[in-house]
C-alpha atoms as a PDB file:
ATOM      1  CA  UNK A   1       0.000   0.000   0.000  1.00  0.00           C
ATOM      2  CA  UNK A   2       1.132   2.993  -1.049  1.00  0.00           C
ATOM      3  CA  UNK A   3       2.328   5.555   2.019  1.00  0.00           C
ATOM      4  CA  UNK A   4       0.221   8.573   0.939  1.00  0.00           C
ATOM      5  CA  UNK A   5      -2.917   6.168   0.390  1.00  0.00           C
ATOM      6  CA  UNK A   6      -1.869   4.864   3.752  1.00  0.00           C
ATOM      7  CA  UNK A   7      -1.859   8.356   5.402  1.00  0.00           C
ATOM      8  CA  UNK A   8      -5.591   9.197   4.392  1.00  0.00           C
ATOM      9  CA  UNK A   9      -6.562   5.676   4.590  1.00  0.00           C
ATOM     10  CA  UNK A  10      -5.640   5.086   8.727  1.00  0.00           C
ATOM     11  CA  UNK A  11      -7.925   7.312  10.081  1.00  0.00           C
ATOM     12  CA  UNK A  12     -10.926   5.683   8.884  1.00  0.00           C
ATOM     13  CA  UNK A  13      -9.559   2.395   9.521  1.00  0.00           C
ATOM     14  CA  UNK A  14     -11.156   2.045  13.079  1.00  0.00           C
ATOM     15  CA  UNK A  15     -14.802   3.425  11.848  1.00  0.00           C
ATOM     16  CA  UNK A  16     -14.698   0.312   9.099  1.00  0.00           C
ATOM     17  CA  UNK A  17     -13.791  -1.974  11.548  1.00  0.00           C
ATOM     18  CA  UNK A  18     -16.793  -0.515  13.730  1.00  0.00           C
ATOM     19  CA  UNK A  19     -19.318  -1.123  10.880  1.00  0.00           C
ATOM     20  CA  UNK A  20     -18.085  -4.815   9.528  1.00  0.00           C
ATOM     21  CA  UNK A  21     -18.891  -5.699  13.167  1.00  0.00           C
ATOM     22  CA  UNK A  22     -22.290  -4.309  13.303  1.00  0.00           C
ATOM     23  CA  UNK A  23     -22.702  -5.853   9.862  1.00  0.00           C
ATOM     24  CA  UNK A  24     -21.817  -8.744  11.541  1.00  0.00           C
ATOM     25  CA  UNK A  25     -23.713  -8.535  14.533  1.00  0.00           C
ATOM     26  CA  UNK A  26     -26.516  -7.606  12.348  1.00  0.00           C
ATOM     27  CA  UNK A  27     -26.169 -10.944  10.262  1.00  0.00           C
ATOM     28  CA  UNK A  28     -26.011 -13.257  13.474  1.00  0.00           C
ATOM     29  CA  UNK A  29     -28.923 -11.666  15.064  1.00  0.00           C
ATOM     30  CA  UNK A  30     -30.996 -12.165  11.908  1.00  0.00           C
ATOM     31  CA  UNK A  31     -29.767 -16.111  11.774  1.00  0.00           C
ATOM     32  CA  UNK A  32     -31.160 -16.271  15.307  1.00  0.00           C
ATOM     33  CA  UNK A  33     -34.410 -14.340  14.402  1.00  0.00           C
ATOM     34  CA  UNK A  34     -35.403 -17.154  12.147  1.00  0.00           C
ATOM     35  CA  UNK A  35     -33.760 -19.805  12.890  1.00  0.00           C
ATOM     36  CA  UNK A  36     -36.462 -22.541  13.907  1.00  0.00           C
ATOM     37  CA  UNK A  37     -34.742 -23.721  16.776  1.00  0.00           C
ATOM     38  CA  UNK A  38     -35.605 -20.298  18.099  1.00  0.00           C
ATOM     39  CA  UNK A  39     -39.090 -19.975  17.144  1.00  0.00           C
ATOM     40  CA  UNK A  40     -39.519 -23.678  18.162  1.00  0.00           C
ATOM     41  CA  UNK A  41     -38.048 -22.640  21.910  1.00  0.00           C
ATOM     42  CA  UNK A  42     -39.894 -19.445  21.771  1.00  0.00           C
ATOM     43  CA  UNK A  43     -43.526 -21.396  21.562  1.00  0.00           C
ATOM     44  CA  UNK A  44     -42.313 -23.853  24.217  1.00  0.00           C
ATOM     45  CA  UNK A  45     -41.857 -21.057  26.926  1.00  0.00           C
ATOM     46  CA  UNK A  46     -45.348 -19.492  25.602  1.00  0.00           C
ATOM     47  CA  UNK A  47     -47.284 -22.749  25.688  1.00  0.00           C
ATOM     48  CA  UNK A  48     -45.668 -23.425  29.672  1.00  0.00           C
ATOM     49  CA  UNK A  49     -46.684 -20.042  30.540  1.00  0.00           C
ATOM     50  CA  UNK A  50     -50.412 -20.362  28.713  1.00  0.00           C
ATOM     51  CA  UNK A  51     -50.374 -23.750  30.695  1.00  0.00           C
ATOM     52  CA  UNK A  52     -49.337 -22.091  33.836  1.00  0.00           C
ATOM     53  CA  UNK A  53     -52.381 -19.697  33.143  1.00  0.00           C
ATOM     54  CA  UNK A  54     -49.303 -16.910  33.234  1.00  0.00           C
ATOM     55  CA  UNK A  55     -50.856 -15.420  30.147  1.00  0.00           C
ATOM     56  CA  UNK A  56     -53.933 -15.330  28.171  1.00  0.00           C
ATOM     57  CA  UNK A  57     -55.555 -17.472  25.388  1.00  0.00           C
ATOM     58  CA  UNK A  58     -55.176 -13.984  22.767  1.00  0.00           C
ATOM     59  CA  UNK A  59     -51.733 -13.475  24.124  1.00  0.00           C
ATOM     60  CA  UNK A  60     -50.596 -17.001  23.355  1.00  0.00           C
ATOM     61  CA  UNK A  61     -52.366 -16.757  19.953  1.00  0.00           C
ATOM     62  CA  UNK A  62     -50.249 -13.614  18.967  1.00  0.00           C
ATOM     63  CA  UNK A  63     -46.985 -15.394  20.064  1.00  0.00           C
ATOM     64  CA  UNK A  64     -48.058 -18.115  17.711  1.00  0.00           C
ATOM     65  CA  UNK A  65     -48.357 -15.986  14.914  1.00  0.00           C
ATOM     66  CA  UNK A  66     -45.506 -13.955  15.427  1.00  0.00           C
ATOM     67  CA  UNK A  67     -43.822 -17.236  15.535  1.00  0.00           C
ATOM     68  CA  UNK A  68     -45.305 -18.129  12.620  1.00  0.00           C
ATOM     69  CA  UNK A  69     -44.028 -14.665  10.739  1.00  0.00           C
ATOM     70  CA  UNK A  70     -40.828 -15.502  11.967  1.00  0.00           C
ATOM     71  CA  UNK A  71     -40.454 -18.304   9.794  1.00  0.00           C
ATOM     72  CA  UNK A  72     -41.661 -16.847   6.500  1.00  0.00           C
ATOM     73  CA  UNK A  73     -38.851 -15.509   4.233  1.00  0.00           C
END
């Protein structure tokens, strides 16, 4: 790499760095978003809780279909 490309290059170094790791972050969060071992864990917790009578028949339904969104591409 040429010093002088070097010189104006440097400073910015550290701010692309920054933003490959939120791309990154971004890109893992996503994979967990829709992966269906999520979702599937997700409606486990809801059903025990709906079973548990810790929330509602409409509240479960809405975790279902969120769950259910989840999934779609």
């Amino acid at each position: 790499m040429n010093p002088f490309t070097l010189l104006f290059r440097a400073p910015l170094m550290p701010i692309r760095g920054v933003i490959q790791l939120g791309e990154t972050l971004q890109r893992q969060a996503e994979q967990e978003l829709h992966s269906p071992a999520s979702v599937r864990r997700q409606l486990e917790q809801a059903e025990r809780a709906h079973a548990a009578e810790e929330i509602s028949d409409e509240d479960l339904a809405r975790v279902q279909a969120q769950a259910v969104d989840r999934l779609r591409p």
